[in-house]
N, C-alpha and C. Protein backbone atom coordinates (compact mmCIF):
# COMPACT_ATOMS: atom_id res chain seq x y z
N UNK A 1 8.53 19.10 -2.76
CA UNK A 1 8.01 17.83 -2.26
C UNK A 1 9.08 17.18 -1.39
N UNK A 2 8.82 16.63 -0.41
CA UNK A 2 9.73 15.77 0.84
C UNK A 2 9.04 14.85 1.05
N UNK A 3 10.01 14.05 1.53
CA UNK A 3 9.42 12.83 1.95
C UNK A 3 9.86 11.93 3.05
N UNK A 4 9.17 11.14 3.66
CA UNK A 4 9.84 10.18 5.10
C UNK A 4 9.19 9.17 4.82
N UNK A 5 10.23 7.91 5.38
CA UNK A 5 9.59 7.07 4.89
C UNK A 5 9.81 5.86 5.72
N UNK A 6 9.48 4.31 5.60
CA UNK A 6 10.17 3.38 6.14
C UNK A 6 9.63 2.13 5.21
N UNK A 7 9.75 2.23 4.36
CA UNK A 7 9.33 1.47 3.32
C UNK A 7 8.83 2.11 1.94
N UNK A 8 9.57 2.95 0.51
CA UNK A 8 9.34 3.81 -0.27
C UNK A 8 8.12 3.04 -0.73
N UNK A 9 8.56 2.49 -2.03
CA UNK A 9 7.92 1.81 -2.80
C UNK A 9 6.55 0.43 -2.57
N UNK A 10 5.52 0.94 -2.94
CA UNK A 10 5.12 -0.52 -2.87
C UNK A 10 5.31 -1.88 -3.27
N UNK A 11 5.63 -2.73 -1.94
CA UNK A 11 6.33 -4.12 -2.71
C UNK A 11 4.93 -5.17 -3.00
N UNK A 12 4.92 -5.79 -3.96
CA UNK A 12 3.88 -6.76 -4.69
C UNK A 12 3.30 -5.55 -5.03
N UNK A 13 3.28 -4.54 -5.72
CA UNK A 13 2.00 -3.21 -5.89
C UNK A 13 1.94 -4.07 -8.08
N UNK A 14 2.51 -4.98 -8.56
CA UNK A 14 2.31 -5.44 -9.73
C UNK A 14 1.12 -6.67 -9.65
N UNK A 15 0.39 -6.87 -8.08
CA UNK A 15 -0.56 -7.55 -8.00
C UNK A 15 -1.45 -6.77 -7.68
N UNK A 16 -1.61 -5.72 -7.25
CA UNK A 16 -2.52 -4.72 -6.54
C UNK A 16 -4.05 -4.68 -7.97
N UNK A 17 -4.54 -5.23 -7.50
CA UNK A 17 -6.19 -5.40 -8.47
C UNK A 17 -7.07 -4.14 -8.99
N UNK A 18 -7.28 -3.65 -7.85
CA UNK A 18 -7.76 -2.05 -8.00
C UNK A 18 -7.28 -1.52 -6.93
N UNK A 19 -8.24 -0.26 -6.74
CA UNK A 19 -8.11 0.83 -5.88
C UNK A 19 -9.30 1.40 -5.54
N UNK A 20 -9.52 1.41 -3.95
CA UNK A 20 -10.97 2.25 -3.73
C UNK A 20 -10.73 3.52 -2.95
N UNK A 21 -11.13 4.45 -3.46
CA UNK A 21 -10.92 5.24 -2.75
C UNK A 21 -12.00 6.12 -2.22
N UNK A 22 -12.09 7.07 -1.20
CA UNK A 22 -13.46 7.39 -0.53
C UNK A 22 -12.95 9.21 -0.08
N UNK A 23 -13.99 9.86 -0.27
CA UNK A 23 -13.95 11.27 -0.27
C UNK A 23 -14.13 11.56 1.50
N UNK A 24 -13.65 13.34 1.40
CA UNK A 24 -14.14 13.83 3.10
C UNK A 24 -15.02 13.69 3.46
N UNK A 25 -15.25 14.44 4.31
CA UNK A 25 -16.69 14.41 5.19
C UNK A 25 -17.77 14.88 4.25
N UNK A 26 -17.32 16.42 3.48
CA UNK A 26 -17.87 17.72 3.04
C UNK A 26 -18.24 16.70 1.30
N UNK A 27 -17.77 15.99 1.20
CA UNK A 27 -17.32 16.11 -0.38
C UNK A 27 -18.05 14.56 -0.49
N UNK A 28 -18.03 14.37 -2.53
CA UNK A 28 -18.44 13.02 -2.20
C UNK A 28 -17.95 12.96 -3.58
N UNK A 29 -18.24 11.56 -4.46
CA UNK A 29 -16.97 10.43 -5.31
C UNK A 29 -16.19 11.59 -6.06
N UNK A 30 -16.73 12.89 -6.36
CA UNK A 30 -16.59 13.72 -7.65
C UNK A 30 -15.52 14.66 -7.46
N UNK A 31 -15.20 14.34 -6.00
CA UNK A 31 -13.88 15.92 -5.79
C UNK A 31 -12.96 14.92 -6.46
N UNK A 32 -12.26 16.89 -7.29
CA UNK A 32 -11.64 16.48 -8.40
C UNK A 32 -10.22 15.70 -7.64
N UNK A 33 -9.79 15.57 -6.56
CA UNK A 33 -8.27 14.79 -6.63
C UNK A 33 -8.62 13.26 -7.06
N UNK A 34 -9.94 12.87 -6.26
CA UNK A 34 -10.34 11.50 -6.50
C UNK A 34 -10.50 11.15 -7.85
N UNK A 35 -11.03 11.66 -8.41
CA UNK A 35 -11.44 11.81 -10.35
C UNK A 35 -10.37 12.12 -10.91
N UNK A 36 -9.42 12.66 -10.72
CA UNK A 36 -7.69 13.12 -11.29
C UNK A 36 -7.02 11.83 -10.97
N UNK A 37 -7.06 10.89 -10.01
CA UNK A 37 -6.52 9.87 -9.36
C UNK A 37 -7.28 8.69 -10.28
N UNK A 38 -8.76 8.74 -10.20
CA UNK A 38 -8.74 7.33 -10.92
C UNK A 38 -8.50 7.53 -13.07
N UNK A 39 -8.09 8.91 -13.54
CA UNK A 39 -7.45 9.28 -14.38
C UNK A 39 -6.12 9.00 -14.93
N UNK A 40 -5.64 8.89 -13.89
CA UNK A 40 -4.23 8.54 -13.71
C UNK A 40 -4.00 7.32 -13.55
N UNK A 41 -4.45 6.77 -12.96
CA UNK A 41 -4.34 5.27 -12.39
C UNK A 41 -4.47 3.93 -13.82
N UNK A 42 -5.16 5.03 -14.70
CA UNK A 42 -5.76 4.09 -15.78
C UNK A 42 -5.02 3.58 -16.28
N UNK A 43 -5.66 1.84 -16.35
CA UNK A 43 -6.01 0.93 -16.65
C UNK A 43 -6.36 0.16 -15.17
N UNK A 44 -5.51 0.79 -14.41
CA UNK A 44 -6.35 0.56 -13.11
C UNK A 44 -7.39 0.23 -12.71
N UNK A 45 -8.60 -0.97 -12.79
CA UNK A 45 -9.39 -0.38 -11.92
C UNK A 45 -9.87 0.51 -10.75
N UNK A 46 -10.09 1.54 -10.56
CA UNK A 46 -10.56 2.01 -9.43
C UNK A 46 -11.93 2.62 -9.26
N UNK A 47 -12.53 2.80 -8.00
CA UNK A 47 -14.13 2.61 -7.49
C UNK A 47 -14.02 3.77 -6.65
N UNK A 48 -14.41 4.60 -7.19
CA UNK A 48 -14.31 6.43 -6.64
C UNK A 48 -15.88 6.23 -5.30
N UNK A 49 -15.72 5.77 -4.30
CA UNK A 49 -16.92 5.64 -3.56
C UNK A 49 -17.55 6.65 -2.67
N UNK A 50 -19.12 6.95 -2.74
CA UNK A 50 -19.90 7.63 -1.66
C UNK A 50 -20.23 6.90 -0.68
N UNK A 51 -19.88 7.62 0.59
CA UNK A 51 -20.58 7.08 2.04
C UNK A 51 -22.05 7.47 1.64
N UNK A 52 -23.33 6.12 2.55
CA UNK A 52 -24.27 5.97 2.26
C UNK A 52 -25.12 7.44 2.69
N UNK A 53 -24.39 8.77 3.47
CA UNK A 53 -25.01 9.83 3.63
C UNK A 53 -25.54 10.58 2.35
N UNK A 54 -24.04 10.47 1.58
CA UNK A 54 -24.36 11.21 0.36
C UNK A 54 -25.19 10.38 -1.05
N UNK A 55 -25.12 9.23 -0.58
CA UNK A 55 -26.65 8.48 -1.69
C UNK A 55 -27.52 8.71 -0.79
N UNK A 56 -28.33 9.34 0.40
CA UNK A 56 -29.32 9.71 0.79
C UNK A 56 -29.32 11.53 0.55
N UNK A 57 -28.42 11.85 -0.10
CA UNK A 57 -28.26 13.23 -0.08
C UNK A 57 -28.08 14.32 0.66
N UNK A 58 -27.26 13.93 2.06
CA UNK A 58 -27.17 14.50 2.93
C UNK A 58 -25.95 15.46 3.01
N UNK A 59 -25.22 16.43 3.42
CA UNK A 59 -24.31 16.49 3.20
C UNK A 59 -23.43 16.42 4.47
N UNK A 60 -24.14 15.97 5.93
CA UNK A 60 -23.76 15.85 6.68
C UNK A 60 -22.50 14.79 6.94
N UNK A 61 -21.28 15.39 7.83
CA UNK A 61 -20.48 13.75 7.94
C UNK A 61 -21.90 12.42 8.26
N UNK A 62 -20.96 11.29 7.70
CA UNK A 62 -21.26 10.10 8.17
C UNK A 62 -20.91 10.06 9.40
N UNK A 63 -21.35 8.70 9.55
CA UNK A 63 -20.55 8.72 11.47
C UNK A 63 -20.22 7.23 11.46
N UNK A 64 -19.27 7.05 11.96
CA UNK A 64 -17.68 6.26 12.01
C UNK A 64 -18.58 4.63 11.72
N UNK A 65 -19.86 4.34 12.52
CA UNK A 65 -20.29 2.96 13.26
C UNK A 65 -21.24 3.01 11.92
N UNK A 66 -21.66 3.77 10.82
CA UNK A 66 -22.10 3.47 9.43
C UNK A 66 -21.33 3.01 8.21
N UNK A 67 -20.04 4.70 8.15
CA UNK A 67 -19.38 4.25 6.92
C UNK A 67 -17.97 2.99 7.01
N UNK A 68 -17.66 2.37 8.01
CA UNK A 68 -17.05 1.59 8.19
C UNK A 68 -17.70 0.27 7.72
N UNK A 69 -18.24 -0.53 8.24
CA UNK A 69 -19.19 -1.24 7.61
C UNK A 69 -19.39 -1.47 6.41
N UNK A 70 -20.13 0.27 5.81
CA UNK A 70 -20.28 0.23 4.40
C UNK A 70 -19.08 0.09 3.20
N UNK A 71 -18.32 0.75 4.00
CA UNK A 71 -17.02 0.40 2.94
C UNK A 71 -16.69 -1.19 2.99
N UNK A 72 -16.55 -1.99 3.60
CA UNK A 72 -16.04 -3.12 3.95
C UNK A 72 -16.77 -3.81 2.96
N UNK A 73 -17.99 -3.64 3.02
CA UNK A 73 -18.91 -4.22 2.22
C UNK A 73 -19.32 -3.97 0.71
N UNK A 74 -18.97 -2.79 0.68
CA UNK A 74 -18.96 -2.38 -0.67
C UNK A 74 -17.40 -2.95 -1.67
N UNK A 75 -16.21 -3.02 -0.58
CA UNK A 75 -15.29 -3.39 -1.15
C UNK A 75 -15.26 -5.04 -1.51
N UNK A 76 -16.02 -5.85 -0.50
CA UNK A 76 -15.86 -6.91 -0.58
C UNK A 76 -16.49 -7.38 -1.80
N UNK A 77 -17.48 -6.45 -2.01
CA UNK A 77 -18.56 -6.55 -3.43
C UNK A 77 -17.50 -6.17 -4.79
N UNK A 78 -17.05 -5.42 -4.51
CA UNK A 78 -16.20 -4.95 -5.69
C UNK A 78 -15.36 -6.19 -6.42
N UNK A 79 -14.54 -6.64 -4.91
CA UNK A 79 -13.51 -7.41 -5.25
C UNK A 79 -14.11 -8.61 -5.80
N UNK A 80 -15.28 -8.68 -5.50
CA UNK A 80 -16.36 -9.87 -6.26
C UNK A 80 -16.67 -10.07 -7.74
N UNK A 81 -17.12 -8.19 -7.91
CA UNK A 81 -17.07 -8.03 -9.04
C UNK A 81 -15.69 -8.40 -9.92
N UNK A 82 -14.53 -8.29 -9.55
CA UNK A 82 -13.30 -8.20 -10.16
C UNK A 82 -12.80 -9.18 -10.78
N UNK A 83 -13.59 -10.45 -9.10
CA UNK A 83 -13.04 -11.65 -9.62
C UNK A 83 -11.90 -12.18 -8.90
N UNK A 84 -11.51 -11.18 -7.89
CA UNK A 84 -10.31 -11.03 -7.29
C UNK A 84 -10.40 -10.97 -5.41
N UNK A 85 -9.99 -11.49 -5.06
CA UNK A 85 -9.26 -11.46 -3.43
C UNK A 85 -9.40 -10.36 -2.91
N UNK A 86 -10.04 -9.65 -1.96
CA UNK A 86 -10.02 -8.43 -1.40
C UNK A 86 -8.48 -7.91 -1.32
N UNK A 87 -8.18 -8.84 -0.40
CA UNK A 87 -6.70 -8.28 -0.19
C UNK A 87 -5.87 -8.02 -1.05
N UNK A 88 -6.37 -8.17 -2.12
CA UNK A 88 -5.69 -7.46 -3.44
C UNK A 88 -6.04 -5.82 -3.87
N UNK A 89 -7.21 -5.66 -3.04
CA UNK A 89 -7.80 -4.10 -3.45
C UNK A 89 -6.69 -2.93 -2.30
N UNK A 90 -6.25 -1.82 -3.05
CA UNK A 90 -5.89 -0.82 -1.88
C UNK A 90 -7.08 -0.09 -1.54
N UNK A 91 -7.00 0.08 -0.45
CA UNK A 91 -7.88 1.43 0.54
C UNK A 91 -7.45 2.26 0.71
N UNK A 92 -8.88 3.80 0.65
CA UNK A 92 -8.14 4.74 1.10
C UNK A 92 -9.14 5.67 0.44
N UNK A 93 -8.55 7.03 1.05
CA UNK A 93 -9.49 8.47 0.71
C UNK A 93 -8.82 9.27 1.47
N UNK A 94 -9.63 10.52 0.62
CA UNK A 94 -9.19 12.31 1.09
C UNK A 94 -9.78 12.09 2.84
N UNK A 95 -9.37 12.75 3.31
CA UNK A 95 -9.45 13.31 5.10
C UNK A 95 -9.87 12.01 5.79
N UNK A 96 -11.43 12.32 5.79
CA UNK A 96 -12.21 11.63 6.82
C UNK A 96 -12.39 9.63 5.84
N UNK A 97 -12.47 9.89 4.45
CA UNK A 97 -12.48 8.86 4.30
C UNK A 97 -11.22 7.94 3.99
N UNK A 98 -10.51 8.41 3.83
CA UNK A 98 -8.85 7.71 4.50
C UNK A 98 -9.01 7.02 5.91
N UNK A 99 -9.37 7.89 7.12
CA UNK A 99 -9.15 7.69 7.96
C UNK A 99 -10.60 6.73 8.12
N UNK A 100 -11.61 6.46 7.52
CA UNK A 100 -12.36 5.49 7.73
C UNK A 100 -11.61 4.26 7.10
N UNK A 101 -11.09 4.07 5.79
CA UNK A 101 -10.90 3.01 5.33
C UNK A 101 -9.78 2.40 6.59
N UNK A 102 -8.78 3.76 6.81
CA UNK A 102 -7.75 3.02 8.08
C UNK A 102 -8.45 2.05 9.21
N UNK A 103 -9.47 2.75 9.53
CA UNK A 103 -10.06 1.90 10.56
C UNK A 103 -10.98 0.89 10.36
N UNK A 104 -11.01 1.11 9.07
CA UNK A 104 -11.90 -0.60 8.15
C UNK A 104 -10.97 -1.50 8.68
N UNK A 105 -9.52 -1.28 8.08
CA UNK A 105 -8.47 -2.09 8.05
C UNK A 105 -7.94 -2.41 9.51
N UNK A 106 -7.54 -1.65 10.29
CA UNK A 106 -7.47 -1.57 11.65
C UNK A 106 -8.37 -2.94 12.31
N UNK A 107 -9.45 -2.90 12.03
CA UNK A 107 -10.93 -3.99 12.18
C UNK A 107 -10.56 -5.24 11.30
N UNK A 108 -9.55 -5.39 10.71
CA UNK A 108 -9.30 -6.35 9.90
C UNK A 108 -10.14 -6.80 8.55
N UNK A 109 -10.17 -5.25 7.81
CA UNK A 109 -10.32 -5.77 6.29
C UNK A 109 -9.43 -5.45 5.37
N UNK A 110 -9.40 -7.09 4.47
CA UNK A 110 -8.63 -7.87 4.21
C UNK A 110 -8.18 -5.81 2.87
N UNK A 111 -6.51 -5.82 2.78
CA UNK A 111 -6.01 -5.15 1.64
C UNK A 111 -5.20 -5.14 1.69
N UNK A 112 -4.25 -4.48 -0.27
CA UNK A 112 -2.95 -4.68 -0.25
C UNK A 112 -2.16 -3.93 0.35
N UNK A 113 -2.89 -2.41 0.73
CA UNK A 113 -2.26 -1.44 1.07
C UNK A 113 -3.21 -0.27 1.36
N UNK A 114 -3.04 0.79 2.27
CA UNK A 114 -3.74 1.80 2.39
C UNK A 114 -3.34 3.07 2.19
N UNK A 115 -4.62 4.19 1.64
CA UNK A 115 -3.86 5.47 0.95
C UNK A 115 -4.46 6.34 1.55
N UNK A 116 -3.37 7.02 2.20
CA UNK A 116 -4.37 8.28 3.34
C UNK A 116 -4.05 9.36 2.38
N UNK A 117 -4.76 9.96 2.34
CA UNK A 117 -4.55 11.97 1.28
C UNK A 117 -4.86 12.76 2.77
N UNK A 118 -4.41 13.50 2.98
CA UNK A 118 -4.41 14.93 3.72
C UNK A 118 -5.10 13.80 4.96
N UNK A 119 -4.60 12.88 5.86
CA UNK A 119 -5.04 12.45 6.81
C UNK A 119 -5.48 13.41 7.77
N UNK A 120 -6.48 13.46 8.77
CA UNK A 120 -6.93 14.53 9.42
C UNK A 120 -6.54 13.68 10.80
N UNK A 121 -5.18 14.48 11.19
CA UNK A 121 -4.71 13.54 12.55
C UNK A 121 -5.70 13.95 13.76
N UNK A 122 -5.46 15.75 13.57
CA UNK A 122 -6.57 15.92 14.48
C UNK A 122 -7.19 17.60 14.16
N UNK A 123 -8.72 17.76 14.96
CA UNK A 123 -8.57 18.99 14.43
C UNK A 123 -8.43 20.14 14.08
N UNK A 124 -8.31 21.00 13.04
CA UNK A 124 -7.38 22.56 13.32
C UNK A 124 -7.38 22.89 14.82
N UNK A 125 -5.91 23.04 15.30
CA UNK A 125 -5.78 23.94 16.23
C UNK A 125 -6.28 23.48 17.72
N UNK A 126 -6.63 22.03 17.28
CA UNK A 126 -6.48 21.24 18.72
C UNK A 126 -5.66 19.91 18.35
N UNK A 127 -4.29 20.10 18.57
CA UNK A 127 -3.38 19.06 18.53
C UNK A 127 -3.75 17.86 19.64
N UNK A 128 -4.01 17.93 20.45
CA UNK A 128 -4.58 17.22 22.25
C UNK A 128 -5.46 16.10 21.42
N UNK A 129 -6.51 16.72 20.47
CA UNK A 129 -7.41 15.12 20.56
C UNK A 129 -6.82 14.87 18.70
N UNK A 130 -6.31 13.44 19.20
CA UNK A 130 -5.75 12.53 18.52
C UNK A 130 -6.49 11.86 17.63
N UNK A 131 -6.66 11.16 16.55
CA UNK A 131 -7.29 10.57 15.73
C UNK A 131 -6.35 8.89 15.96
N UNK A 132 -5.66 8.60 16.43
CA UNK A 132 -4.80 7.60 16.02
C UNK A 132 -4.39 6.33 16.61
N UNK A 133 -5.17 6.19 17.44
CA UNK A 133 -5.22 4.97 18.60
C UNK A 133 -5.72 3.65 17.80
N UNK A 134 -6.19 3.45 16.49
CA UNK A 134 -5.82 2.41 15.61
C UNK A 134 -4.87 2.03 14.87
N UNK A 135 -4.11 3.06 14.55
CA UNK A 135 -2.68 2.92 13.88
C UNK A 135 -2.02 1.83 13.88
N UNK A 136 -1.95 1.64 15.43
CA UNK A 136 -0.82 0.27 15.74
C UNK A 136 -1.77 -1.58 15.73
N UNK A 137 -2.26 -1.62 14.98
CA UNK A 137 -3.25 -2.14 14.59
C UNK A 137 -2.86 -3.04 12.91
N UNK A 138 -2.72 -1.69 12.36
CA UNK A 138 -2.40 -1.97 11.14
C UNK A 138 -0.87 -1.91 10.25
N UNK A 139 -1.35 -3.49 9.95
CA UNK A 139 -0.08 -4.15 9.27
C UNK A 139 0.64 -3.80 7.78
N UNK A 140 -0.69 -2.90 7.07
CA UNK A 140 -0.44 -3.27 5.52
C UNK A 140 0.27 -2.21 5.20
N UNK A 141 1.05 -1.95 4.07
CA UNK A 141 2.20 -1.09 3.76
C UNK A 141 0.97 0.47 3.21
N UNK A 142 1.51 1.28 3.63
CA UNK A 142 0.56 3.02 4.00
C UNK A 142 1.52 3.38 3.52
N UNK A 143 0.66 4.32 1.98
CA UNK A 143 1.63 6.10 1.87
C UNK A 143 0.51 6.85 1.94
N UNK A 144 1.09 7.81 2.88
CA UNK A 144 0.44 9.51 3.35
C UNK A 144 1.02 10.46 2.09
N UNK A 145 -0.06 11.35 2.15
CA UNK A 145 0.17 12.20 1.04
C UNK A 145 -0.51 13.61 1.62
N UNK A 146 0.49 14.67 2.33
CA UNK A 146 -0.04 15.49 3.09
C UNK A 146 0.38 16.72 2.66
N UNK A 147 -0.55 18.33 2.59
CA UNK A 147 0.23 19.45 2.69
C UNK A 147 1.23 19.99 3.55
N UNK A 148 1.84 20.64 3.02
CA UNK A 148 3.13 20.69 4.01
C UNK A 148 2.47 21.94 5.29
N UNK A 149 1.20 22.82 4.77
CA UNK A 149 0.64 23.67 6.01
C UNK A 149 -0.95 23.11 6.41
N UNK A 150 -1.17 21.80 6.11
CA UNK A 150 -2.37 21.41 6.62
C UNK A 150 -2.50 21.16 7.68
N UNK A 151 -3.27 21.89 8.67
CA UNK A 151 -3.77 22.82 10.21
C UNK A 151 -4.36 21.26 10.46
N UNK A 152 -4.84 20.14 10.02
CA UNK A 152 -5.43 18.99 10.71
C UNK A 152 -4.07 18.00 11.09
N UNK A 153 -2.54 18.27 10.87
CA UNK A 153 -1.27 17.73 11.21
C UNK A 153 -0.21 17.80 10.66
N UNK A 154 0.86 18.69 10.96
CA UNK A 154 2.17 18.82 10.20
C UNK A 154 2.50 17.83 9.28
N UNK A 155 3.61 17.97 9.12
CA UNK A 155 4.61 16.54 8.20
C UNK A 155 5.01 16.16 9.85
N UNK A 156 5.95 16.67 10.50
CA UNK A 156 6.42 16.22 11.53
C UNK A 156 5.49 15.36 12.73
N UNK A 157 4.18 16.06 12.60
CA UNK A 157 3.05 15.42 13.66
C UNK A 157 2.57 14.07 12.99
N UNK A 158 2.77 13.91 11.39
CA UNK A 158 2.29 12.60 10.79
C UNK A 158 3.27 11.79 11.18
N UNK A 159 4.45 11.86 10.78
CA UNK A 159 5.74 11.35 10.78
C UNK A 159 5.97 10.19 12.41
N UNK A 160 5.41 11.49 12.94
CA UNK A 160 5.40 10.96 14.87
C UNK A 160 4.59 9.73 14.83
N UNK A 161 3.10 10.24 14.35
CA UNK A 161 2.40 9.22 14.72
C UNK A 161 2.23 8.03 13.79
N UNK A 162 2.37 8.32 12.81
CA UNK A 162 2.77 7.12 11.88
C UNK A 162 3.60 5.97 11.57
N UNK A 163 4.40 6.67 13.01
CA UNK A 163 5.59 5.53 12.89
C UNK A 163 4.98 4.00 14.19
N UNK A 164 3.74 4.23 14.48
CA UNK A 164 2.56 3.55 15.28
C UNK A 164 2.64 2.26 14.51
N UNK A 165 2.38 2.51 12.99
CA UNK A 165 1.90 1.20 12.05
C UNK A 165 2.97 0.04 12.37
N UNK A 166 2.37 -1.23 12.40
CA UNK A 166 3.07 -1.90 12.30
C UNK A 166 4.04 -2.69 11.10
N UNK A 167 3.36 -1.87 9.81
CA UNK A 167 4.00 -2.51 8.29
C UNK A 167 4.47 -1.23 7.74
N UNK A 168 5.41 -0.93 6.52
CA UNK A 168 6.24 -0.29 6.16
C UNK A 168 5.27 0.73 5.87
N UNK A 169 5.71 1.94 5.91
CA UNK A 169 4.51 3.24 5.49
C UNK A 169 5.48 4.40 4.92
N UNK A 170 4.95 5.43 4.08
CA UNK A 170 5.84 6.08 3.16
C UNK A 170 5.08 7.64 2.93
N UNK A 171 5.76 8.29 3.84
CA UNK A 171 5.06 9.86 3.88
C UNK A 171 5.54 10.63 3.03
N UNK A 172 4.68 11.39 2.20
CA UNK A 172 5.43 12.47 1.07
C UNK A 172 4.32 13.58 1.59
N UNK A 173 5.08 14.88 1.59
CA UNK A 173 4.72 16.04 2.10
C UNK A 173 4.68 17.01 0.36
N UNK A 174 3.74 17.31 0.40
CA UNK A 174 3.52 18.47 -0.98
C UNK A 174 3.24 19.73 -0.72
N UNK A 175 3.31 20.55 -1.79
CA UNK A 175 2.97 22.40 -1.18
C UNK A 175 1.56 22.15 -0.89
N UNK A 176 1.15 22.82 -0.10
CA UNK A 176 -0.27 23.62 0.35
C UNK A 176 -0.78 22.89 1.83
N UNK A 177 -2.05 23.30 2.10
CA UNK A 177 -2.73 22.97 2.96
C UNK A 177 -3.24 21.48 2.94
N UNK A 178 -4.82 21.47 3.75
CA UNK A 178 -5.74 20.74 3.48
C UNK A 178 -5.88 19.86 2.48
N UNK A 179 -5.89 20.68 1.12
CA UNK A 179 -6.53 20.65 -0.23
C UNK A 179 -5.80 20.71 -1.05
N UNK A 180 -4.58 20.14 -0.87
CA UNK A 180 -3.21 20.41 -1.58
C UNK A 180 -3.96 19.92 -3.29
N UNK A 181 -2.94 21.25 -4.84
CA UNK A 181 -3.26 20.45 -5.92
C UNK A 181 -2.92 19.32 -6.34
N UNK A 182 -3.69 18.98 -7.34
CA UNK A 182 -3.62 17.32 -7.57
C UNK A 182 -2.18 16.74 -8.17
N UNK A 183 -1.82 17.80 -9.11
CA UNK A 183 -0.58 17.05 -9.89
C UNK A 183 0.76 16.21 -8.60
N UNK A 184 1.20 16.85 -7.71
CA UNK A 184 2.03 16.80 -6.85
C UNK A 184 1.22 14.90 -6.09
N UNK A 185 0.06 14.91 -5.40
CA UNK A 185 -0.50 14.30 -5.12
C UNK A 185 -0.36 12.88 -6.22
N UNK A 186 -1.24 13.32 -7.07
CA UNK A 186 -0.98 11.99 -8.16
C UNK A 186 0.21 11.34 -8.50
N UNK A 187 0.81 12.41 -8.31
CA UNK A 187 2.64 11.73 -8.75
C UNK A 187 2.81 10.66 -7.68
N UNK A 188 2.69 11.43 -6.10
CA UNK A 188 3.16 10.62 -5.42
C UNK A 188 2.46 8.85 -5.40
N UNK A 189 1.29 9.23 -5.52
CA UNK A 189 0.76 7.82 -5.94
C UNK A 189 0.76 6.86 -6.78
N UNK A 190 0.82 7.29 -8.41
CA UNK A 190 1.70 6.92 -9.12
C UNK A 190 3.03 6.04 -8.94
N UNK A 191 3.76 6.60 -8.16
CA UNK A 191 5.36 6.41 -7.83
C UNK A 191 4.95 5.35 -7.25
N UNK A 192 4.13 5.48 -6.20
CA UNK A 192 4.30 4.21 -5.00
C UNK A 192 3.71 2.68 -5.68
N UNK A 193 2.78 3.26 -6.36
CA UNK A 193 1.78 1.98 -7.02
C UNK A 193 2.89 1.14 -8.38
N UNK A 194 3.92 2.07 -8.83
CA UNK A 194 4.92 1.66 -9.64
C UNK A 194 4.11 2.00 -10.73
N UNK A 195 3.19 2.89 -11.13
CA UNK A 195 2.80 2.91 -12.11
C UNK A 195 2.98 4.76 -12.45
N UNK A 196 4.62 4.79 -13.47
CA UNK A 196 4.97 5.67 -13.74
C UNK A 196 4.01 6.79 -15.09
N UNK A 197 3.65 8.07 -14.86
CA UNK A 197 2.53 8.65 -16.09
C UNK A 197 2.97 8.44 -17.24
N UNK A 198 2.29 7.80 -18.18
CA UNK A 198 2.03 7.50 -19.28
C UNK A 198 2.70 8.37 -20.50
């Protein structure tokens, strides 16, 4: 495991309320890193969420001008439920829904922090089209949590473009691809949230 960083730890992460987090394109609340994550997290609240494709049963991606929206709204509901300040909830998900919650936030919804897993900068084997022209947008403190051979952006290609954000962000690189296993992953989240395993 390696890591880059410009801000390790999450600072105020002892106010952080819950955690929402949102699956790939392919996948929906039940892939196991998301379910290993809100395992871990416990006592945590966290809200393992489906884009509205997969409550219609589709398994097609969503598309950007739906699940944006829906997350915003679903989070704002949450934080309702909680009792609590949005901007107290972190954002975030595996691939595509990382990179939606980024651009929730990007759009200005309200959080304490955002959690990209295996961000999909861009894809396999076409480095040229970029995912990342919201980046510099967003203020709130980001840890990436990437394989060290995942074909959608190196450590070094995250590193580049990540340094875009305008608030402290904290890259940890783990073995594998895409689909890196969970233990390595959870740790790193764990660590950042200050909430060491039990």
């Amino acid at each position: 495991m390696s890591e880059t960083e410009s801000g390790a730890q999450l600072v105020g992460a002892q106010d952080v309320a819950g955690v929402v987090i949102t699956p790939g394109a392919s996948a929906d609340r039940d892939h196991r890193t998301l379910v290993a994550l809100e395992a871990a997290l416990a006592p945590l609240p966290v809200l393992r969420l489906n884009f509205p494709n997969r409550e219609r049963g589709s398994r097609a991606p969503e598309r950007a001008e739906v699940a944006i929206p829906y997350l915003r709204e679903r989070a704002d509901a949450w934080a309702a439920e909680l009792g609590v300040d949005p901007g107290r909830l972190v954002l975030g998900g595996r691939s595509f829904g990382g990179r939606m919650a980024s651009m929730a936030v990007a759009q200005g919804q309200p959080a304490a922090a955002l959690l990209l897993l295996s961000y999909p900068l861009h894809p396999p084997g076409e480095p040229e089209r970029l995912r990342v022209e919201h980046l510099h947008d967003i203020e709130v403190p980001v840890l990436a949590v990437s394989g060290e051979r995942d074909p959608f952006g190196s450590p070094d290609e995250l590193a580049q473009h990540l340094a875009a954000l305008r608030g402290p962000w904290h890259l940890v690189t783990v073995p594998g691809d895409h689909s890196p296993q969970d233990p390595p992953v959870v740790a790193a989240v764990q660590h950042w949230l200050g909430r060491p395993p039990a």
